[in-house]
Protein backbone atom coordinates (compact mmCIF):
# COMPACT_ATOMS: atom_id res chain seq x y z
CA UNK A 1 23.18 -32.39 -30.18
CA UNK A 2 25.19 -34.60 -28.92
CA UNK A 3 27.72 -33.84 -26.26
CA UNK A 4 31.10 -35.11 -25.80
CA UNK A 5 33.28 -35.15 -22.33
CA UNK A 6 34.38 -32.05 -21.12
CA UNK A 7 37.97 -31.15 -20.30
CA UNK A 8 39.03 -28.91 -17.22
CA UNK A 9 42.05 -27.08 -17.27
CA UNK A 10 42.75 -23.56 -15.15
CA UNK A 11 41.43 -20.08 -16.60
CA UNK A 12 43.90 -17.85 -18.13
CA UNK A 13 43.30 -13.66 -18.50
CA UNK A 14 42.33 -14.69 -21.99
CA UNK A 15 39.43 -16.99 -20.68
CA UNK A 16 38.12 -14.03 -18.00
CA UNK A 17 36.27 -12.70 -20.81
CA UNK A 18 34.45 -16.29 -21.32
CA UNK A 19 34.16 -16.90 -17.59
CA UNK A 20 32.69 -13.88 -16.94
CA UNK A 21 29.68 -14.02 -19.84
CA UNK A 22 29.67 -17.99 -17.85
CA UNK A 23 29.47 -16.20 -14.35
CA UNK A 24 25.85 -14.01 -15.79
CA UNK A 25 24.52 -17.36 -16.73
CA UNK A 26 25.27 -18.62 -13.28
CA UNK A 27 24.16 -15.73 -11.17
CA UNK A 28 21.04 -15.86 -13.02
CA UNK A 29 20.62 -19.12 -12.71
CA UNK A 30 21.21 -18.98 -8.87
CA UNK A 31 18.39 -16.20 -8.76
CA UNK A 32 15.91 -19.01 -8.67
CA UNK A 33 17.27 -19.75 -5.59
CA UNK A 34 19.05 -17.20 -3.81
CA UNK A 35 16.59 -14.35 -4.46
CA UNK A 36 18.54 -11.00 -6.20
CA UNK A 37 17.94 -9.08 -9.50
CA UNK A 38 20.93 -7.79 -11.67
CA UNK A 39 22.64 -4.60 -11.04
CA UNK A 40 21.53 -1.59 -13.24
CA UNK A 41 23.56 -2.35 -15.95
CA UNK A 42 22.70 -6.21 -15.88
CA UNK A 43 25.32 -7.36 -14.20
CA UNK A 44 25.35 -9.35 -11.02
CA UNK A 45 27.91 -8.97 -7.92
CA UNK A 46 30.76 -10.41 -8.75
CA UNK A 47 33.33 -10.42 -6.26
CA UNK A 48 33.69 -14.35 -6.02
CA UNK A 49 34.77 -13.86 -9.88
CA UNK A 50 37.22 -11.41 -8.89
CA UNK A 51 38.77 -13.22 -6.25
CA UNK A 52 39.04 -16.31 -8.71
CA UNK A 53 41.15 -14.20 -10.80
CA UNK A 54 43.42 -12.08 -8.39
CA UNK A 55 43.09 -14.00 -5.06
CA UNK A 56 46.45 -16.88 -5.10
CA UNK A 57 44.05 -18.31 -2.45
CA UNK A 58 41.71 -19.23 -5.16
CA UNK A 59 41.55 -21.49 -7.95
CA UNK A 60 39.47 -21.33 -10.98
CA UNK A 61 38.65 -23.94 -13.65
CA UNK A 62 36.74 -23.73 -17.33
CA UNK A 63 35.02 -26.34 -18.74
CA UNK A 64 35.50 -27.09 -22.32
CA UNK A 65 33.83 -29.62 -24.95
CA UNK A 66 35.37 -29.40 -28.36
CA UNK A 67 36.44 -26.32 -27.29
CA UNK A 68 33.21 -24.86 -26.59
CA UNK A 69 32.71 -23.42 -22.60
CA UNK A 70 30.54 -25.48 -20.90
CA UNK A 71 30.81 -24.40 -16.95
CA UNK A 72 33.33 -23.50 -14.91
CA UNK A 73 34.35 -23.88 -11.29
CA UNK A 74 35.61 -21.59 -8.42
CA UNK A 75 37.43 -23.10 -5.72
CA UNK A 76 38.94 -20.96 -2.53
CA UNK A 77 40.56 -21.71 0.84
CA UNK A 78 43.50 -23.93 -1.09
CA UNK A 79 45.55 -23.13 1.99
CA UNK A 80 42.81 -23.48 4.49
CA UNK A 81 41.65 -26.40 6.82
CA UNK A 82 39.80 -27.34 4.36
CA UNK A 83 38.81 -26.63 0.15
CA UNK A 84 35.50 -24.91 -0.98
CA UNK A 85 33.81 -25.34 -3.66
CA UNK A 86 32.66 -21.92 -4.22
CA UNK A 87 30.95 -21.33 -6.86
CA UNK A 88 30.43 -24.28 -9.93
CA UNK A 89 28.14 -24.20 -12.90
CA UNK A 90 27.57 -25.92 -16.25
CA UNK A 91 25.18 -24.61 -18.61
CA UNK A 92 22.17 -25.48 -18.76
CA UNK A 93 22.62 -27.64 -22.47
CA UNK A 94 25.01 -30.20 -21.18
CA UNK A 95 23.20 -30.69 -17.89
CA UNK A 96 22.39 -34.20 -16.83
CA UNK A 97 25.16 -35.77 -19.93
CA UNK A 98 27.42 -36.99 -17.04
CA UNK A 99 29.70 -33.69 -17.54
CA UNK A 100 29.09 -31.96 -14.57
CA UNK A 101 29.92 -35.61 -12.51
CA UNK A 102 33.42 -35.81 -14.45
CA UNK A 103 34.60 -32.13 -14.04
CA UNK A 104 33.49 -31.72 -10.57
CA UNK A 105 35.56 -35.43 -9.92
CA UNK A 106 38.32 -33.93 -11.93
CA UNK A 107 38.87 -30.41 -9.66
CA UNK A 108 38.47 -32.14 -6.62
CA UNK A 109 40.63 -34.72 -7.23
CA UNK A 110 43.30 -31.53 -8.70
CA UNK A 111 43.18 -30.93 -4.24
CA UNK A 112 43.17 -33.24 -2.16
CA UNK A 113 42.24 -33.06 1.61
CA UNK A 114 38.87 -32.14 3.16
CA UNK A 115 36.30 -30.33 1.23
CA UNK A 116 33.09 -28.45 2.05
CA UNK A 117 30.66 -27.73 -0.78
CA UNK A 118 27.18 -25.59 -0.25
CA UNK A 119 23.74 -25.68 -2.34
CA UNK A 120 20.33 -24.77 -1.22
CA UNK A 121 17.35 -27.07 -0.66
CA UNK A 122 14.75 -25.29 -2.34
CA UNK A 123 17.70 -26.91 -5.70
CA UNK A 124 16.12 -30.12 -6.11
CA UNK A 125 18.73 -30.85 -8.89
CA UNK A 126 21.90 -29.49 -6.63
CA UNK A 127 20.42 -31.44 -3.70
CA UNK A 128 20.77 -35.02 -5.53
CA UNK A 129 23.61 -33.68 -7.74
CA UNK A 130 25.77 -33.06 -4.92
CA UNK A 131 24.87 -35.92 -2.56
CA UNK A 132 25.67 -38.24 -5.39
CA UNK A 133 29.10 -36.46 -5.66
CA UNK A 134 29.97 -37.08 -2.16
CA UNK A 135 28.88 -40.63 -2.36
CA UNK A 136 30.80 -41.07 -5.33
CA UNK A 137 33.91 -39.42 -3.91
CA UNK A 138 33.43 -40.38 -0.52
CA UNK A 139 31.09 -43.57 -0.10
CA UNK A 140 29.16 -43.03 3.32
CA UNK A 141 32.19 -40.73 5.23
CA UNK A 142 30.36 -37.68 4.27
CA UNK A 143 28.27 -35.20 6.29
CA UNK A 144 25.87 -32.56 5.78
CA UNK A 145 24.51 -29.54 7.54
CA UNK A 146 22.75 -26.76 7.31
CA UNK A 147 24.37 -23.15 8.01
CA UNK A 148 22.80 -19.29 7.90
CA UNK A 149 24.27 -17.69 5.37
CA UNK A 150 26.58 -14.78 6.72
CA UNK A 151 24.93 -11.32 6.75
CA UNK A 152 21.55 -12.94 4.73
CA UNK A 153 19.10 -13.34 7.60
CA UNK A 154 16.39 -12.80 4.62
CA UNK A 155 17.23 -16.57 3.14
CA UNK A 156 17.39 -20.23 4.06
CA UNK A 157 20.48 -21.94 5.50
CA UNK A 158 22.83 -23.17 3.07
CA UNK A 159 23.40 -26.78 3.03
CA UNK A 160 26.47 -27.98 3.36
CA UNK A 161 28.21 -31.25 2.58
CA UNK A 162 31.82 -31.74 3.89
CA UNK A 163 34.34 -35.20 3.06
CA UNK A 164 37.80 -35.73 2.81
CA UNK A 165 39.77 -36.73 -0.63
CA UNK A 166 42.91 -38.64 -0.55
């Protein structure tokens, strides 16, 4: 199957129903990495998906091609120093078609200003994936560190690559 570009526009209530069955894909997804099983009724925390919804702080962003979801992306602190890209995800059948490169160009470039996005070593695919972003975005102004995550002693630091958009 062949997949065609994606389009990004902002989530509406009507697409929380979408993001959310999106948002089980990702959390499981991030399991891999982050360590965690599902709640009891298979459901993983979701308070970043709340806060995408109710939080004015927050903006959040579906991914559509032909009008099927394809990822989304969560991104908070609009007010802040600087943006976060908090939580972003395409699924796993239009990974590596040059989507996830043209959405992720297309929300930053919705904020300009500085911008701080995390991933985790032990993701091979985030680690090159978001290194070429920067790069892309940013040519060689970009940095990267690694952070402990707040109140996770139990996991690796969280990389974190930070640039500044026009």
């Amino acid at each position: 199957m062949t997949i065609s570009l994606a389009t990004v526009r902002p989530v509406s209530a009507a697409d929380r129903p979408t993001v959310e069955r999106l948002w089980l894909m990702f959390r499981h997804d991030m399991a891999e990495f982050q360590g965690g099983l599902p709640s009891a009724d298979a459901t993983y925390h979701s308070d970043r998906l709340r806060a995408a919804f109710e939080d004015d702080d927050w903006a959040a962003y579906l991914f559509t091609s032909d009008d099927r979801p394809v990822g989304f992306s969560f991104v908070r602190a609009l007010s802040g120093p600087a943006r976060v890209l908090n939580s972003f995800f395409v699924v796993r059948g239009a990974r590596r078609s040059g989507i996830g490169m043209k959405v992720v160009r297309e929300v930053i470039l919705r904020h300009p200003g500085p911008w701080k996005i995390a991933f985790q070593d032990s993701n091979t695919g985030a680690v090159a994936f978001w290194r070429r972003v920067a790069t892309e975005i940013a040519g060689d102004a970009w940095t990267e560190e690694r952070l402990p995550v707040p109140n996770r002693p139990d996991v690796p630091p969280d990389v974190w690559i930070s640039f500044t958009t026009a």
